[in-house]
N, C-alpha and C. Protein backbone atom coordinates (compact mmCIF):
# COMPACT_ATOMS: atom_id res chain seq x y z
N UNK A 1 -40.07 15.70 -12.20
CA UNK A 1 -39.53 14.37 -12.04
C UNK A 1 -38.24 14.20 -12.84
N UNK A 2 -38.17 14.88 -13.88
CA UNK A 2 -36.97 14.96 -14.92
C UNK A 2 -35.78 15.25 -14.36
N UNK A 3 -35.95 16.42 -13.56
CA UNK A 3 -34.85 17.42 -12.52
C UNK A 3 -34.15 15.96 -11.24
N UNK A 4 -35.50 15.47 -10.86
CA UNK A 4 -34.38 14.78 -10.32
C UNK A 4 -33.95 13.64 -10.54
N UNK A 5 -34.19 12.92 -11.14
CA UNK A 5 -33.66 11.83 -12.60
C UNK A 5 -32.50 12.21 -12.91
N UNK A 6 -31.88 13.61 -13.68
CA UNK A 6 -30.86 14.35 -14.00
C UNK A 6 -29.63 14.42 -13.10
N UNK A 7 -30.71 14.99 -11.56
CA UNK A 7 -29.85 15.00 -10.86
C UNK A 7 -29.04 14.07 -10.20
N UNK A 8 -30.29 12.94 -9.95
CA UNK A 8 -29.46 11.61 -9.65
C UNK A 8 -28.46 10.86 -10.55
N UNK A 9 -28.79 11.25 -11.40
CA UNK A 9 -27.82 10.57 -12.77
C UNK A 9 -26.08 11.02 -12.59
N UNK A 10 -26.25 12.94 -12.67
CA UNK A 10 -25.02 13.31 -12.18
C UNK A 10 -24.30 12.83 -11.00
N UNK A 11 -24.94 12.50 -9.91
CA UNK A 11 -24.70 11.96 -8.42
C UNK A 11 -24.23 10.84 -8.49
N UNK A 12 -24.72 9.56 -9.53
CA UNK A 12 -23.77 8.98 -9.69
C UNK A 12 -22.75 8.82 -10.39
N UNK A 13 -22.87 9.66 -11.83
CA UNK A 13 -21.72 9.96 -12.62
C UNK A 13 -20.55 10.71 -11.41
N UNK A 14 -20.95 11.35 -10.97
CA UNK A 14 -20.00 12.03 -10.44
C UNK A 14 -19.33 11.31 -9.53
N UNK A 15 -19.72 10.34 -8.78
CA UNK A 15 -19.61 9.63 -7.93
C UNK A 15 -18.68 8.37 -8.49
N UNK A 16 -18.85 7.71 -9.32
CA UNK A 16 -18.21 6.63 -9.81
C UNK A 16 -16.75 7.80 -10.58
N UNK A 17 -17.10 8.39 -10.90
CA UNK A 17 -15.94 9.52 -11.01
C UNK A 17 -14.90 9.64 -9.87
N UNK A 18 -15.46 10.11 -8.56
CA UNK A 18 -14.41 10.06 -7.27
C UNK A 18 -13.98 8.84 -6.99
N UNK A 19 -14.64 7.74 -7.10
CA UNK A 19 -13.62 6.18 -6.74
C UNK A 19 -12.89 5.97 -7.56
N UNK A 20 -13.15 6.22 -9.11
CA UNK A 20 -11.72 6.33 -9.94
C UNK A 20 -10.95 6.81 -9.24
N UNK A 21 -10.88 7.89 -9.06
CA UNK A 21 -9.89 8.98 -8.27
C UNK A 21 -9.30 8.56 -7.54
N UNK A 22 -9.96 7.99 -6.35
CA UNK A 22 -10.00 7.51 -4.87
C UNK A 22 -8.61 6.38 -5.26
N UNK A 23 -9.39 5.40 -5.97
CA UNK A 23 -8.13 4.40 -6.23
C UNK A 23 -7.04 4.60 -6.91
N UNK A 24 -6.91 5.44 -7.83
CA UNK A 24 -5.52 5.63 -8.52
C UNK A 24 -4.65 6.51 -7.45
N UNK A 25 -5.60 7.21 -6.22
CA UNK A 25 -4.70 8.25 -4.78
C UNK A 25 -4.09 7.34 -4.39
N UNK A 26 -5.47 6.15 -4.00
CA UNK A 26 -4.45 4.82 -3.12
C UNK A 26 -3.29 4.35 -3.42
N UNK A 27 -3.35 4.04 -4.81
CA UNK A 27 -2.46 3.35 -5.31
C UNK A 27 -1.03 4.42 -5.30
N UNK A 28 -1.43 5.52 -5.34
CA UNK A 28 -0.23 6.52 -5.68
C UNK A 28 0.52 6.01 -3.94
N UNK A 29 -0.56 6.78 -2.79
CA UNK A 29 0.54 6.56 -1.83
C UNK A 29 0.80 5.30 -1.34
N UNK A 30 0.62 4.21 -2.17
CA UNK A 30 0.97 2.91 -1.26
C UNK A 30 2.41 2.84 -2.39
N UNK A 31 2.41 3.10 -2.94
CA UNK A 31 3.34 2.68 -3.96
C UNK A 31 4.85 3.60 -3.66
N UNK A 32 4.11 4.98 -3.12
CA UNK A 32 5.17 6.46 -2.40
C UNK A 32 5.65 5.44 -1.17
N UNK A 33 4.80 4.98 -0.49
CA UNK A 33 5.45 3.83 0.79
C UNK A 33 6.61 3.52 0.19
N UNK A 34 6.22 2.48 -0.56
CA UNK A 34 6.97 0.90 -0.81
C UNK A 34 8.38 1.66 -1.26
N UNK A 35 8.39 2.89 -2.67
CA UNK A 35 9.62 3.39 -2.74
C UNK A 35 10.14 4.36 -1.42
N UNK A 36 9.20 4.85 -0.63
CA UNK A 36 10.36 5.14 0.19
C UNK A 36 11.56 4.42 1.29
N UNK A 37 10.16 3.51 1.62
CA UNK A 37 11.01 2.20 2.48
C UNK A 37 12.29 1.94 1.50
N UNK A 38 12.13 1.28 0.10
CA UNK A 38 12.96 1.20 -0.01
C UNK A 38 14.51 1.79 -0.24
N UNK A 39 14.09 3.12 -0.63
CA UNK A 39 15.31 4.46 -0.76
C UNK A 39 16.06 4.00 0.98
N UNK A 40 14.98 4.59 1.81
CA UNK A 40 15.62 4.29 3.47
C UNK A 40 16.18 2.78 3.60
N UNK A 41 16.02 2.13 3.45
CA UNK A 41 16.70 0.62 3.21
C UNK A 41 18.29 0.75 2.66
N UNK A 42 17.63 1.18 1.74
CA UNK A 42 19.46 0.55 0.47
C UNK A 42 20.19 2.06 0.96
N UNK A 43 19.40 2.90 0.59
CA UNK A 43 20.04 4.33 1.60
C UNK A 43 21.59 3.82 2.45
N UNK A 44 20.19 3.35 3.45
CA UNK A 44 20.96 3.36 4.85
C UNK A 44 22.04 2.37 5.26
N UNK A 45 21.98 0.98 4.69
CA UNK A 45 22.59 0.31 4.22
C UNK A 45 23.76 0.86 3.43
N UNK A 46 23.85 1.60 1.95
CA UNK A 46 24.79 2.20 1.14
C UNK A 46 25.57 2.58 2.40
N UNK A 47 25.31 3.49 2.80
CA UNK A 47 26.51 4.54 4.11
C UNK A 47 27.05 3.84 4.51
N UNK A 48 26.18 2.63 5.04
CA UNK A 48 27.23 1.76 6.23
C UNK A 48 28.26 0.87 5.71
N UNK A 49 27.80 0.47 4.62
CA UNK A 49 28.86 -0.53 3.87
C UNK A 49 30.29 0.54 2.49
N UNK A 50 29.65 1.72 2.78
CA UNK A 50 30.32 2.77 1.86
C UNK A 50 31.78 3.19 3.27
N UNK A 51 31.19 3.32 4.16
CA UNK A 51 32.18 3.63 5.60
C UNK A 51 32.76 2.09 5.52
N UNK A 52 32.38 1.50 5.55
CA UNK A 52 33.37 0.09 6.10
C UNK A 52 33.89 -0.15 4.76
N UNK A 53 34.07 -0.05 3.84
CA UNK A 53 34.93 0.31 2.79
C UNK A 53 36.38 1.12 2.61
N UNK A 54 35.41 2.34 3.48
CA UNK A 54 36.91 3.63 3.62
C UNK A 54 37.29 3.60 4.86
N UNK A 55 37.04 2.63 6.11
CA UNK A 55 37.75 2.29 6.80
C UNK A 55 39.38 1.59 6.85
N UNK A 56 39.91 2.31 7.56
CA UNK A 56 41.33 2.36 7.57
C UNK A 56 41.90 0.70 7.71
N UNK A 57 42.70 0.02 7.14
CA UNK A 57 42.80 -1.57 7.34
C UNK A 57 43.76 -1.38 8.82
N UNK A 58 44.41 -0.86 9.20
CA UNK A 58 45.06 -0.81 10.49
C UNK A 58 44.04 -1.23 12.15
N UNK A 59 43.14 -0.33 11.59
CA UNK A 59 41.95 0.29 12.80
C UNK A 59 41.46 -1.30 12.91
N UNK A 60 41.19 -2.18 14.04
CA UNK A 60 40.77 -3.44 14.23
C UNK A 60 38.76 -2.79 15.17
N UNK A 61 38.15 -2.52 14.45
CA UNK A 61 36.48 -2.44 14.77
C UNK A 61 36.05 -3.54 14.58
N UNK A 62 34.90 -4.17 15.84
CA UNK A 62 34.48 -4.61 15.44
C UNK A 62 32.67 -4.35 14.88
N UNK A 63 32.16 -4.08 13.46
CA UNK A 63 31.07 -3.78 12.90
C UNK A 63 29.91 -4.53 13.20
N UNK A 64 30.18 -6.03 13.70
CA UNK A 64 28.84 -6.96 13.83
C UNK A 64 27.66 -6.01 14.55
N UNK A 65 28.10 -5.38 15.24
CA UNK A 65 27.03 -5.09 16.29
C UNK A 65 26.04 -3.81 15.81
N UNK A 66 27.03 -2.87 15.02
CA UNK A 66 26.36 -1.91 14.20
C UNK A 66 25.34 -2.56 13.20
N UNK A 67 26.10 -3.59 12.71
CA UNK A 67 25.21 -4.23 11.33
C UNK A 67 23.87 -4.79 11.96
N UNK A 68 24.02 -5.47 12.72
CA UNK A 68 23.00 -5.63 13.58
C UNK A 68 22.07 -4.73 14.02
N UNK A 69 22.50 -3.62 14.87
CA UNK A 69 21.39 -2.62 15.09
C UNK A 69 21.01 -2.28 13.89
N UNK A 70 21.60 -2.04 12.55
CA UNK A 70 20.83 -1.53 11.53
C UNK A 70 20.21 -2.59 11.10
N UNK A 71 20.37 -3.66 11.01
CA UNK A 71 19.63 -4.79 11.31
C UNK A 71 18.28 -4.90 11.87
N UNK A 72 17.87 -4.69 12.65
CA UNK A 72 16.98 -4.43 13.43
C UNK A 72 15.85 -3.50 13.48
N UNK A 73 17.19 -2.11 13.05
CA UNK A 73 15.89 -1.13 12.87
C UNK A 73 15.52 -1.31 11.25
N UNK A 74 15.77 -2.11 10.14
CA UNK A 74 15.16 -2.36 8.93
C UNK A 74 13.87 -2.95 9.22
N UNK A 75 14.13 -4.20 9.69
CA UNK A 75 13.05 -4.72 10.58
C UNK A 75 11.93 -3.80 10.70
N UNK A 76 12.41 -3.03 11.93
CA UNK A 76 10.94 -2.09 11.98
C UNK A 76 10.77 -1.32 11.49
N UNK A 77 11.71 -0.77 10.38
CA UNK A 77 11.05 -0.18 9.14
C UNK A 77 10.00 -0.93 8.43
N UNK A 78 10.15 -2.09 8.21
CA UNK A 78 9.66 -2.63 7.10
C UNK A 78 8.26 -3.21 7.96
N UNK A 79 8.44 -3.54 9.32
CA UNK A 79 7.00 -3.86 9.67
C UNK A 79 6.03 -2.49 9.86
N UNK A 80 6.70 -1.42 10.02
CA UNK A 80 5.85 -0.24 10.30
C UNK A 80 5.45 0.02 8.29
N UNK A 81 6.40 -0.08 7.76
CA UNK A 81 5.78 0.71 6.30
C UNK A 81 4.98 -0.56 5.62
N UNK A 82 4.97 -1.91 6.48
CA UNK A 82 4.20 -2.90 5.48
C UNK A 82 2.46 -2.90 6.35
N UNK A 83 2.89 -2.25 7.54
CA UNK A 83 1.41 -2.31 8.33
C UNK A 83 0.86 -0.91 7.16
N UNK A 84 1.39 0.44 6.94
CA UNK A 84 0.62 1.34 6.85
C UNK A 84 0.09 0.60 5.20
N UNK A 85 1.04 0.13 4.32
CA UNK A 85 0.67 -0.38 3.07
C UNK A 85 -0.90 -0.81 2.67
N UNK A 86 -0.50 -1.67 4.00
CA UNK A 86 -1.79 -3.09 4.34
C UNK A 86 -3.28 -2.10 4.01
N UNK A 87 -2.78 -0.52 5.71
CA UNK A 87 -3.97 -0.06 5.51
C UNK A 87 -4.43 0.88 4.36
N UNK A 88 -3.46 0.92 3.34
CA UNK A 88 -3.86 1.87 2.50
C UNK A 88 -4.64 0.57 1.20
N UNK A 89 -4.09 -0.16 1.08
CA UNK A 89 -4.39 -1.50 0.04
C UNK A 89 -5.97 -1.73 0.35
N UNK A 90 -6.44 -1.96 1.78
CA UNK A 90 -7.72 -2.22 2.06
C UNK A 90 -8.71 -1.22 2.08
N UNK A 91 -8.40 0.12 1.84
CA UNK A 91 -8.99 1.21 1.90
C UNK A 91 -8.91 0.98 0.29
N UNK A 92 -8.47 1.07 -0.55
CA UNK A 92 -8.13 0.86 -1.99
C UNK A 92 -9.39 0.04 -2.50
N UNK A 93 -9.09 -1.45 -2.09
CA UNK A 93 -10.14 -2.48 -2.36
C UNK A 93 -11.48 -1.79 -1.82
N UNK A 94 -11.63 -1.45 -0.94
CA UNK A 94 -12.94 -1.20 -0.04
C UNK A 94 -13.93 -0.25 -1.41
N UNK A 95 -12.84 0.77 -2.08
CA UNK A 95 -13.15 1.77 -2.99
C UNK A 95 -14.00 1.01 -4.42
N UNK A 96 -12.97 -0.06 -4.56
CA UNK A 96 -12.96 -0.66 -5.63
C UNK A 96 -14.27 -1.86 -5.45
N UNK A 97 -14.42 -1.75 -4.15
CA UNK A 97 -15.60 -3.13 -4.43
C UNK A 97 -17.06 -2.58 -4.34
N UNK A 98 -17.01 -0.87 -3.53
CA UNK A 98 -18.30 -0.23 -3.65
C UNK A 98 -18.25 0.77 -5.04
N UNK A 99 -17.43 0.21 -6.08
CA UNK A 99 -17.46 0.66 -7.34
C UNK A 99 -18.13 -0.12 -8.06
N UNK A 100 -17.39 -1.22 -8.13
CA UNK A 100 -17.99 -2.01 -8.53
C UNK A 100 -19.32 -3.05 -8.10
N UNK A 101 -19.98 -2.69 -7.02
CA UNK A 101 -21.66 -2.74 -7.25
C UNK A 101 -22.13 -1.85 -7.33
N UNK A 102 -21.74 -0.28 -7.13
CA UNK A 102 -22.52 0.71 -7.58
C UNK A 102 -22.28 0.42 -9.17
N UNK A 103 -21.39 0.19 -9.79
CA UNK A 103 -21.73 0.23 -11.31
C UNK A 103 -23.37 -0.92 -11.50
N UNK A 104 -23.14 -2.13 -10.99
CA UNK A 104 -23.96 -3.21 -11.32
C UNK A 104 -25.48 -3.00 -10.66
N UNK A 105 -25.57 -1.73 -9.64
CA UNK A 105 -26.51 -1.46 -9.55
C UNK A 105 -27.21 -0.56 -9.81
N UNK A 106 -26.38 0.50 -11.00
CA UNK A 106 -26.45 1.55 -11.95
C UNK A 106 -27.39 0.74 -12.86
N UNK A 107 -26.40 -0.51 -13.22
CA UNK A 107 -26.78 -0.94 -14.59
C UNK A 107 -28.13 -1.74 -14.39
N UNK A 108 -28.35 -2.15 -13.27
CA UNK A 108 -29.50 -2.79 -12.96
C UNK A 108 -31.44 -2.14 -12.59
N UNK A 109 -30.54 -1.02 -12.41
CA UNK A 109 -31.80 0.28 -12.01
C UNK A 109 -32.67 0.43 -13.09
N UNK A 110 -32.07 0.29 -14.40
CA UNK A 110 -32.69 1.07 -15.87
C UNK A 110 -33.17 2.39 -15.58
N UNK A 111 -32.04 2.94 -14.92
CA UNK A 111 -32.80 4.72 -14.88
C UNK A 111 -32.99 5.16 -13.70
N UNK A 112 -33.51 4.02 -12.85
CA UNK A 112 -34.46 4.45 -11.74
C UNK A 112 -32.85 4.69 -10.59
N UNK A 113 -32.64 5.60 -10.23
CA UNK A 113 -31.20 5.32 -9.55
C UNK A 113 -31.66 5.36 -8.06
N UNK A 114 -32.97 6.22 -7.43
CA UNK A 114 -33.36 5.68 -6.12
C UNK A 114 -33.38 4.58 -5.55
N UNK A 115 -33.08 3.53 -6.27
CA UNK A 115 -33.12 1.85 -6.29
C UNK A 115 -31.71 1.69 -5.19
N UNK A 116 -30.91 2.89 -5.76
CA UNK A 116 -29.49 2.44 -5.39
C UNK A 116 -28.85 2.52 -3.64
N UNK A 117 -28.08 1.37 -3.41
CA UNK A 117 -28.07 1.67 -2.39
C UNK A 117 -27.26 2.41 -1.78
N UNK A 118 -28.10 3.37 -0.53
CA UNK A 118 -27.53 4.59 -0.39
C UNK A 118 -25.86 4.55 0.18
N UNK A 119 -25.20 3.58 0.86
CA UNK A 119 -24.17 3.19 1.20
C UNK A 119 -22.93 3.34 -0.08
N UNK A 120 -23.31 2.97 -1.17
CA UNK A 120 -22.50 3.10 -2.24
C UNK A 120 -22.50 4.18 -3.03
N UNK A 121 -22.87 5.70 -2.31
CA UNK A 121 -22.87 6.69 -2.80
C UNK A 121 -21.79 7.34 -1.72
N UNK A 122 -21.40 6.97 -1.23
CA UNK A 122 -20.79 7.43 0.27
C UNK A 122 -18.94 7.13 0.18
N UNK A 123 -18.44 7.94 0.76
CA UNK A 123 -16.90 7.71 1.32
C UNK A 123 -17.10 5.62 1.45
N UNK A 124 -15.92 5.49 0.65
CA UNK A 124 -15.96 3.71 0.67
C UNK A 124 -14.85 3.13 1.00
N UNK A 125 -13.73 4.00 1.12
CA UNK A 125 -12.63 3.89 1.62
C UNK A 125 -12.46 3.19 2.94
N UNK A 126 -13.31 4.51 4.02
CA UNK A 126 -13.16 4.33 5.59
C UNK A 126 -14.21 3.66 6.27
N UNK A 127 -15.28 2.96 5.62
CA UNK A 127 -16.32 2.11 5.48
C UNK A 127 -15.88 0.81 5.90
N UNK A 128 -15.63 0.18 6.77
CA UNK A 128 -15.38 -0.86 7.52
C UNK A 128 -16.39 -2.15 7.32
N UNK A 129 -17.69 -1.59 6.57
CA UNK A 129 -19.31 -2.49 6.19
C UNK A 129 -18.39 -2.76 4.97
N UNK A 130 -17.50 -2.29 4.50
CA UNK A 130 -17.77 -2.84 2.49
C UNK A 130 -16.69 -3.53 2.76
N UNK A 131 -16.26 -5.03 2.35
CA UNK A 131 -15.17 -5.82 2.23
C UNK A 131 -14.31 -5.16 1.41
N UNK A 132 -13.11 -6.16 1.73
CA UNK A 132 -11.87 -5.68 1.13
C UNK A 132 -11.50 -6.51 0.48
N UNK A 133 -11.37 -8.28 1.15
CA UNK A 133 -10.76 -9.30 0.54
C UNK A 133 -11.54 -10.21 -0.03
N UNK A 134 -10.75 -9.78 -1.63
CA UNK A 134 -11.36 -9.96 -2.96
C UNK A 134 -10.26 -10.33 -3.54
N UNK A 135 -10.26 -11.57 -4.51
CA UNK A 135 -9.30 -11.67 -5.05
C UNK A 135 -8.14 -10.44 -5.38
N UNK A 136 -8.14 -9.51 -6.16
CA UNK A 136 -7.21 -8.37 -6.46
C UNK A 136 -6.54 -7.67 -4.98
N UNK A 137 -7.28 -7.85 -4.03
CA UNK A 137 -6.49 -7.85 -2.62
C UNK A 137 -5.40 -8.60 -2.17
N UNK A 138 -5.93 -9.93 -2.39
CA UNK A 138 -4.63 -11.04 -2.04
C UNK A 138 -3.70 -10.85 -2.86
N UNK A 139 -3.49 -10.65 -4.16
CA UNK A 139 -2.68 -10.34 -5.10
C UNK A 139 -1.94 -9.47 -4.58
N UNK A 140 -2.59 -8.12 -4.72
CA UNK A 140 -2.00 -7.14 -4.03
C UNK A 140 -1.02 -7.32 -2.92
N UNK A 141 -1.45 -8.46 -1.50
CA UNK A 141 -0.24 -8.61 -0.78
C UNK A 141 0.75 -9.85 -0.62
N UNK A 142 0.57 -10.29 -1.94
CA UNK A 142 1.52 -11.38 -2.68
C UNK A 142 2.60 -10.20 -3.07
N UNK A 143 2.19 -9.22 -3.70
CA UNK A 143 3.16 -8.29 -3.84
C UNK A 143 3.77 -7.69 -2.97
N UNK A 144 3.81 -7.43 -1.71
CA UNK A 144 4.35 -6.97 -1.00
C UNK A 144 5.28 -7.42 -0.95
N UNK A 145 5.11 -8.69 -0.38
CA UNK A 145 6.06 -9.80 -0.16
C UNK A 145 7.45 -9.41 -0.55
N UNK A 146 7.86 -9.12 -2.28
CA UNK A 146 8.91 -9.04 -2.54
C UNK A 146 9.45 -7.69 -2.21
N UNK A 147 8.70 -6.82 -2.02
CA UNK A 147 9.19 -5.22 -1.42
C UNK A 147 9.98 -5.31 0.44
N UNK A 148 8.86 -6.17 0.99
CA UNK A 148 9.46 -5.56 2.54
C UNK A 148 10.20 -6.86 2.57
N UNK A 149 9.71 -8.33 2.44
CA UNK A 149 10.45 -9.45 3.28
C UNK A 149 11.85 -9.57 2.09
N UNK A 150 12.01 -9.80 1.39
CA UNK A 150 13.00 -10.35 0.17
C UNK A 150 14.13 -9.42 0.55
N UNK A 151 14.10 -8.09 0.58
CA UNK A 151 15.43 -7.06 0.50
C UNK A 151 15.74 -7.38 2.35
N UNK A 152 14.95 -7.68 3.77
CA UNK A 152 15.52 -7.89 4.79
C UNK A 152 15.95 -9.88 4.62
N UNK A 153 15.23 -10.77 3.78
CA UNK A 153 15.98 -11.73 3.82
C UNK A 153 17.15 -11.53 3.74
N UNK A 154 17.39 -11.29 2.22
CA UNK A 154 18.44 -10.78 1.72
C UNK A 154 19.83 -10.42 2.36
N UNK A 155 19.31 -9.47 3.33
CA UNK A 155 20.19 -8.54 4.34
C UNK A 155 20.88 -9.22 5.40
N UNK A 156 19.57 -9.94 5.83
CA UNK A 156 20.19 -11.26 7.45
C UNK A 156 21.10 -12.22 6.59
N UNK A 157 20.64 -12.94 5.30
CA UNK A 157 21.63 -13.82 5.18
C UNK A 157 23.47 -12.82 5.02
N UNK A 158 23.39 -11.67 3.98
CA UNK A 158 24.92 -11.28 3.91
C UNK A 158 25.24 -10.71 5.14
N UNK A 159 24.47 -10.43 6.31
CA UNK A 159 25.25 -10.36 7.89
C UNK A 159 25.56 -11.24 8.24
N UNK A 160 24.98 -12.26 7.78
CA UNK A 160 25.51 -14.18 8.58
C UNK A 160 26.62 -14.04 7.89
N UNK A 161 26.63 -14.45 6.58
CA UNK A 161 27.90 -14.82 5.99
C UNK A 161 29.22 -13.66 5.89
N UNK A 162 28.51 -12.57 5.94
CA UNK A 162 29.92 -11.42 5.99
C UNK A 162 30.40 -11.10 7.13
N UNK A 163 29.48 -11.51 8.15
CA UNK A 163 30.53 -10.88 9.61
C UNK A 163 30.12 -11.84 10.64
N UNK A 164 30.56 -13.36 10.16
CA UNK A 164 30.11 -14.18 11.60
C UNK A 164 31.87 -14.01 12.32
């Protein structure tokens, strides 16, 4: 009976071990997102406003329409890298909320860890049964906010005012 007491013990040590893990991965690639969007953003932007700089003052172009298409495709940069965010953030939480009742039902067992339920020994990530939105979720996409929408506000207003 000892052996598997032991063993269950490790199973969940080990286990509350991988959702540590699990969440500091999440957090790594949602965060690899957010800076790459933004590198490709100001990037791509830099070139275009670095060329219309060393454009010749003679040459009469007109740029609205370029600024615009790059315009546009920021746009769907930023809705494609704020959708994958979303799904990495809720896979994150999902980790974090079958952590946190496997701890409370660690602590509630006194030993006995067969008590526990078998769901929270399991992949919690891709688990669609364990909620996501939990306070530290909404937070989480309060933060977004200033990554994808703020740098394309930003952008539409100096196309209004720089090239109407």
């Amino acid at each position: 009976m000892a052996d598997i007491h032991d063993l269950m013990e490790k199973l969940v040590l080990a286990e509350i071990q991988g959702k540590n893990q699990a969440i500091h991965a999440y957090e790594d690639i949602v965060w690899k997102i957010r800076g790459g969007f933004l590198t490709l953003l100001f990037g791509g932007w830099s070139i275009l406003l670095t060329g219309l700089s060393q454009a010749k003052e003679g040459v009469a172009v007109d740029y609205q329409p370029l600024a615009w298409g790059l315009f546009l495709f920021s746009v769907g940069l930023a809705f494609g890298a704020r959708y994958l965010d979303r799904s990495y953030i809720r896979r994150k939480f999902r980790v974090i909320t079958a952590l946190n009742r496997l701890i409370d039902e660690a602590r509630l067992s006194a030993g006995d860890y067969q008590k526990l339920t078998p769901e929270l020994l399991q992949v919690a990530g891709d688990n669609p049964t364990i909620p996501y939105d939990v306070a530290g979720y909404r937070e989480a996409l309060r933060a977004d906010l200033s990554v994808y929408l703020a740098p394309l506000a930003v952008l539409g207003i100096v196309i209004m005012l720089v090239l109407r």
